[in-house]
Protein backbone atom coordinates (compact mmCIF):
# COMPACT_ATOMS: atom_id res chain seq x y z
CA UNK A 1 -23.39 23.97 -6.66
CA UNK A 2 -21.18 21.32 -8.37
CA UNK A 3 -19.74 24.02 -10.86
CA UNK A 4 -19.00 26.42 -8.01
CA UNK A 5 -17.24 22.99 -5.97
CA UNK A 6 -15.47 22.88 -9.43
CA UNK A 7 -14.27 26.16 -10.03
CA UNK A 8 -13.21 26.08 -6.26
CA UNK A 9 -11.09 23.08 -6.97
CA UNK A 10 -9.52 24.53 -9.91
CA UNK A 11 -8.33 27.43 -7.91
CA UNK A 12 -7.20 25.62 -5.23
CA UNK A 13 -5.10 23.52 -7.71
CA UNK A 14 -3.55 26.71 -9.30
CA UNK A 15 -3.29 27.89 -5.87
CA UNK A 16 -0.87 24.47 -5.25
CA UNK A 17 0.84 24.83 -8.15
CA UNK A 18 1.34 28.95 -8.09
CA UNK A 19 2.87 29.10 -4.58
CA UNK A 20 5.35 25.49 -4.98
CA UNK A 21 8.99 26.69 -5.58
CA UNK A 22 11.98 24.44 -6.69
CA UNK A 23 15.93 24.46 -5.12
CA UNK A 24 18.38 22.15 -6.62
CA UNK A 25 20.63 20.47 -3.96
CA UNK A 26 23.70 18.51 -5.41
CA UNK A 27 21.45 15.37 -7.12
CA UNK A 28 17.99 16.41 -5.10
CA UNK A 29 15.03 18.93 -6.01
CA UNK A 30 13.88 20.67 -2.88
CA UNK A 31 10.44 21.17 -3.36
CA UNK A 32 8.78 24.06 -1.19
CA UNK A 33 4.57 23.53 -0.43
CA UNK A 34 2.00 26.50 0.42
CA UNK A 35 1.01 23.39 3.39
CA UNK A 36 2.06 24.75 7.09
CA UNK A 37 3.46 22.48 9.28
CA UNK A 38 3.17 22.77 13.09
CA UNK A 39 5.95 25.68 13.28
CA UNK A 40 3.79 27.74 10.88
CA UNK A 41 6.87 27.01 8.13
CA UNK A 42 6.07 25.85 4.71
CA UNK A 43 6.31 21.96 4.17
CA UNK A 44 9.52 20.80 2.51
CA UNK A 45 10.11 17.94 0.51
CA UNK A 46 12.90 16.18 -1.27
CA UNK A 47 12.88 14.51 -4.75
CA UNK A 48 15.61 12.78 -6.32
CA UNK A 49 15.62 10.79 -9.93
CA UNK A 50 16.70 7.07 -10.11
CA UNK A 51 17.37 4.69 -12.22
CA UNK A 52 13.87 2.87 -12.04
CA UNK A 53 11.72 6.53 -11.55
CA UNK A 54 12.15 8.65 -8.22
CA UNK A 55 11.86 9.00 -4.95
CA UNK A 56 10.59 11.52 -2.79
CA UNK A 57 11.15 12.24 1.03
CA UNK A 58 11.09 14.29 3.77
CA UNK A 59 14.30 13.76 4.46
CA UNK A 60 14.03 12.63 7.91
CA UNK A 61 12.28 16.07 8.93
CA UNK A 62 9.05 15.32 10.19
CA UNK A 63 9.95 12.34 13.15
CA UNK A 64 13.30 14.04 13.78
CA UNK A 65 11.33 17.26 14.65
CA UNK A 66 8.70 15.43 16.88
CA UNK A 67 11.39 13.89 18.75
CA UNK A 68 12.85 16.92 19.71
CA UNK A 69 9.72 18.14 21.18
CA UNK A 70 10.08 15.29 23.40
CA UNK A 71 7.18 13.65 21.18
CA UNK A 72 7.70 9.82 20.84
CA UNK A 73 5.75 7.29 18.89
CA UNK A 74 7.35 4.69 20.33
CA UNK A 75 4.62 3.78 22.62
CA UNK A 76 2.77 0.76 20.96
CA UNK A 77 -1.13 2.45 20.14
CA UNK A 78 1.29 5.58 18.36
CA UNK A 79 3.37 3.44 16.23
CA UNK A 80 0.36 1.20 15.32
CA UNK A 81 -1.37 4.49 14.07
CA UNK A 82 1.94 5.72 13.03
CA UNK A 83 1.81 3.08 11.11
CA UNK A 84 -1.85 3.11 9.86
CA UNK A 85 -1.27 6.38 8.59
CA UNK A 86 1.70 5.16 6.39
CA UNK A 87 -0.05 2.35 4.98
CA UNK A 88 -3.08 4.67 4.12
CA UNK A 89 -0.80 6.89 1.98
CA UNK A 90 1.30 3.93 0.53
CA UNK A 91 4.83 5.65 2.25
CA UNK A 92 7.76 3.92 3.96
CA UNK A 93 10.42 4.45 6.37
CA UNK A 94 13.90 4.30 6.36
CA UNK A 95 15.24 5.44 9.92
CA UNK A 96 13.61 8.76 10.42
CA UNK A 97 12.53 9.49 6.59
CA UNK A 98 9.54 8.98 5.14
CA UNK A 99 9.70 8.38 1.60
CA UNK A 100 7.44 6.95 -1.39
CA UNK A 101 8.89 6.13 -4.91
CA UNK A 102 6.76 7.06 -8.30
CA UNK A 103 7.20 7.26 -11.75
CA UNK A 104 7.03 10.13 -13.46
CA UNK A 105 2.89 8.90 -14.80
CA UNK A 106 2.38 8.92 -10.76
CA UNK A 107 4.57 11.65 -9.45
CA UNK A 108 1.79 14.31 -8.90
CA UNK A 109 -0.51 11.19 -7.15
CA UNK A 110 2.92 10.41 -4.93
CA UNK A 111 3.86 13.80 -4.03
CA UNK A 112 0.42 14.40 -2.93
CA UNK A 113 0.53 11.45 -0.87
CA UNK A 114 3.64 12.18 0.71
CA UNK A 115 3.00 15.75 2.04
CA UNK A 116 -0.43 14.27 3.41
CA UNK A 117 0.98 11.97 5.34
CA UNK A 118 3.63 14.27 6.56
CA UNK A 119 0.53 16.75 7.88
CA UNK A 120 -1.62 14.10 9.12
CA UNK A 121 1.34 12.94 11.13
CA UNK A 122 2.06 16.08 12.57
CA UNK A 123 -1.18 17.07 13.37
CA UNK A 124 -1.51 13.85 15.59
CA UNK A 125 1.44 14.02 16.93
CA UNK A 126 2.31 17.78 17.36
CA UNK A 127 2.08 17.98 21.22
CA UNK A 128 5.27 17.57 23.56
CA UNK A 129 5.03 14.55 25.77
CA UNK A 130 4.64 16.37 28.90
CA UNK A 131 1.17 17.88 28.20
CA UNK A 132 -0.12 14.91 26.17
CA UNK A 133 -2.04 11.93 27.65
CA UNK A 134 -3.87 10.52 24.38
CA UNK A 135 -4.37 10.98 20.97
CA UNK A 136 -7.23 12.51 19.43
CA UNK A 137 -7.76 10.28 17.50
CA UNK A 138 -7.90 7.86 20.17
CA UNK A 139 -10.12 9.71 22.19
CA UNK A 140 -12.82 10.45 19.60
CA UNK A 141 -12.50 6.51 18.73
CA UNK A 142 -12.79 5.57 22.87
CA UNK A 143 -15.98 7.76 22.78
CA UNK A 144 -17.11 5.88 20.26
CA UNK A 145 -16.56 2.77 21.40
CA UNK A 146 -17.89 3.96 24.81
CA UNK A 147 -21.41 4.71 23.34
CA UNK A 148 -21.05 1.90 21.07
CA UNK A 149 -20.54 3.15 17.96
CA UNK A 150 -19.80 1.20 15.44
CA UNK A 151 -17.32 1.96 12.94
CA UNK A 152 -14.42 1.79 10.46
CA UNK A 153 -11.06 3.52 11.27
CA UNK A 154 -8.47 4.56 8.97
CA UNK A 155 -10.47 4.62 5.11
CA UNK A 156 -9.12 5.84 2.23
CA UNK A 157 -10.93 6.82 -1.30
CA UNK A 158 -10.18 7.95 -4.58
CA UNK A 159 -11.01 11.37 -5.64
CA UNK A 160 -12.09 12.19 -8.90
CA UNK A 161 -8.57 13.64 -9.16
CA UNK A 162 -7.31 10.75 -8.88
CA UNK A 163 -6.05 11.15 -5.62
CA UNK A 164 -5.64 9.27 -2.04
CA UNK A 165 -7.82 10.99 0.75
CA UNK A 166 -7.70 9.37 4.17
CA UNK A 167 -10.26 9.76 6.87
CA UNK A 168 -10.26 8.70 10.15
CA UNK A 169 -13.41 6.93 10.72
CA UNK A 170 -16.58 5.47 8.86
CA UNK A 171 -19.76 4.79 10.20
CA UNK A 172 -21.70 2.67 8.01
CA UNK A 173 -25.54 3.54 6.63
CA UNK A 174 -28.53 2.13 8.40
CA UNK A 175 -31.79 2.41 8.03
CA UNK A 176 -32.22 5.62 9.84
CA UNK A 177 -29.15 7.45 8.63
CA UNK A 178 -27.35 7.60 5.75
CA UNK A 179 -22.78 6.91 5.56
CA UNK A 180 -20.77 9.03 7.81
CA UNK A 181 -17.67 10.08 7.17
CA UNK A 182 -15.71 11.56 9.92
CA UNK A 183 -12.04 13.15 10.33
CA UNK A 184 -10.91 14.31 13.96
CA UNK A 185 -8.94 17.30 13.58
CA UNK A 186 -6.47 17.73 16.42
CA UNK A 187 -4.88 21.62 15.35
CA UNK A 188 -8.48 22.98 13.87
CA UNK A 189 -7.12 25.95 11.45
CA UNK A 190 -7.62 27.42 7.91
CA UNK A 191 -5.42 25.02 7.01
CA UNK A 192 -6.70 21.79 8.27
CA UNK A 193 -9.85 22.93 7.33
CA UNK A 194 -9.05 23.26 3.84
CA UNK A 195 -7.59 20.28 3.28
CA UNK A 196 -10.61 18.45 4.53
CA UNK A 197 -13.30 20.27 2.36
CA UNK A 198 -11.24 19.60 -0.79
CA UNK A 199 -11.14 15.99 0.61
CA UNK A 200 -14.87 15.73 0.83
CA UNK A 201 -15.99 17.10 -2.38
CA UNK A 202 -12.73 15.18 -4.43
CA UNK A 203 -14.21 11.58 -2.95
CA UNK A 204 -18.47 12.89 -2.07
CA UNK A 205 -19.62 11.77 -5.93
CA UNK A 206 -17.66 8.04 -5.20
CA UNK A 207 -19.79 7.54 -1.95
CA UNK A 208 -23.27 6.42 -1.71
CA UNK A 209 -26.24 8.84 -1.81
CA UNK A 210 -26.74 11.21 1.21
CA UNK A 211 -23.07 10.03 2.37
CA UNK A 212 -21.94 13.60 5.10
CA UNK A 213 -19.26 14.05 6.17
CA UNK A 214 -18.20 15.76 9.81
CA UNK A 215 -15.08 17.32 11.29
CA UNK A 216 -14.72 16.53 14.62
CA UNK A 217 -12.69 19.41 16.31
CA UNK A 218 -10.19 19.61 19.55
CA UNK A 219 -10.95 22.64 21.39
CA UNK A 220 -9.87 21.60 24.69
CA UNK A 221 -7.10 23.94 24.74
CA UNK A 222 -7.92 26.60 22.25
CA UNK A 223 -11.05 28.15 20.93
CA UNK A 224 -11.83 27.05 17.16
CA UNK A 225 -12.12 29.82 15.13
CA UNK A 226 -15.46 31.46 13.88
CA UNK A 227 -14.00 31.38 10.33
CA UNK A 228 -13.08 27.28 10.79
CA UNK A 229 -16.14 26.88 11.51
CA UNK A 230 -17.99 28.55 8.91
CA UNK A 231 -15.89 27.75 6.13
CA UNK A 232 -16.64 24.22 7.20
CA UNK A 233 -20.09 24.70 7.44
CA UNK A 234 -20.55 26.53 3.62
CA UNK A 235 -19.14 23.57 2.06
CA UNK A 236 -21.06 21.05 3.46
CA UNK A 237 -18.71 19.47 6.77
CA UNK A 238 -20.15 19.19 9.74
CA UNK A 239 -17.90 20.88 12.66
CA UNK A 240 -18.54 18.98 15.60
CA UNK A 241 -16.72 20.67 18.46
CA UNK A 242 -15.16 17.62 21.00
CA UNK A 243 -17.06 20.20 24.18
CA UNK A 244 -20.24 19.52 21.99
CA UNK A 245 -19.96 16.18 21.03
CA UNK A 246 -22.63 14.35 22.83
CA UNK A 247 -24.91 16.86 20.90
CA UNK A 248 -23.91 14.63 17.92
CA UNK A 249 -24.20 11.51 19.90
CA UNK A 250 -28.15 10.27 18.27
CA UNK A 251 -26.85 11.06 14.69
CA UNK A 252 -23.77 9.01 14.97
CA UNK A 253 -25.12 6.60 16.75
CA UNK A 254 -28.41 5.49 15.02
């Protein structure tokens, strides 16, 4: 099993690295990602060198676009997890761009961090104001705290890659169950689900024995795919569907 995680790893590295493509703009790289965002275009980033290493940015993309989908983060519990999410990947703001600086010993780390906090952003954020009440993430941590829960938001490990992975909650061991690790997925897709599973098995070996990990998935207004599901499912991710959820309620609980 670990070789096959392994191999799977390796491709999906060579995958990264196979479908990036490079642009120069005046004194900036544009740097072109295989990630989607919520328009179902590829992820674009920005690098530029300086004097002391570089610095990489969106370029003001990501909360520019939100806001013009009448999406605001303005409201205090978004720009606290706005803000949360930053922190997690170690990237500022400067108006409406996200950016992070690296050297070129931490570029790949950087970049990586960057474009995951660019996705994690927009898949919290990606509905228009009219149709959204609450987060997802907010919800899944209210039904938590409803059935009380207890737990850890916002964790981040080290892979054995080297690099940052961010989940949304941790439920400590007990007695009766082993460490859960749990990120709420508000656009469940190939995508998404991809991301997570190379998550898990970068950071599983760094967690304590019989650590799991679960997926918990919005399908209040769209049916998660079969395929989501399974591919979650063969590499060792719990889906929990948010319909479903108080199936899962013992085993998070105890």
């Amino acid at each position: 099993m670990i070789k096959e995680i392994e191999t799977l790893i390796e491709k999906y590295f060579s995958w990264l690295k196979d479908k990036t493509t490079f642009r120069q703009i005046d004194d900036w790289v544009e740097i072109t990602t295989p990630y989607l965002d919520r328009h179902n275009d590829y992820l674009q980033i920005y690098a530029k060198k300086e004097n002391y290493g570089y610095i990489l940015s969106d370029d003001g993309y990501t909360l520019t676009d939100l806001e013009h989908s009448g999406c605001s983060i303005n409201s205090t519990k978004r720009k606290q997890l706005f803000l949360m999410t930053l922190n997690g990947f170690g990237v500022k703001q400067n108006g409406n761009s996200l950016f992070i600086n690296a050297s070129s010993d931490n570029f790949a780390l950087r970049k990586h961090n960057l474009i995951q906090s660019i996705l994690a952003i927009n898949d919290m954020f990606y509905l228009s104001e009219p149709f959204i009440k609450s987060l997802f993430f907010e919800d899944v941590a209210n039904w938590f705290d409803s059935n009380d829960i207890r737990y850890s938001p916002k964790v981040s490990f080290v892979g054995k890659t080297g690099y940052n992975h961010n989940f949304d909650f941790i439920i400590p061991k007990s007695h009766q169950t082993p460490e859960r690790i749990i990120r709420s997925i508000n656009r469940p897709n190939k995508d998404t689900a991809t991301t997570l599973v190379m998550a898990w098995f970068d950071t599983k070996d760094s967690r304590p024995e019989g650590a799991k990990a679960f997926a918990m998935l919005n399908d209040r207004d769209k049916t998660v795919s079969s395929d989501v599901i399974t591919a979650l499912k063969n590499y060792d991710v719990k889906p929990v569907l948010w319909s479903n959820k108080n199936d899962f309620l013992n085993e998070f609980a105890a």
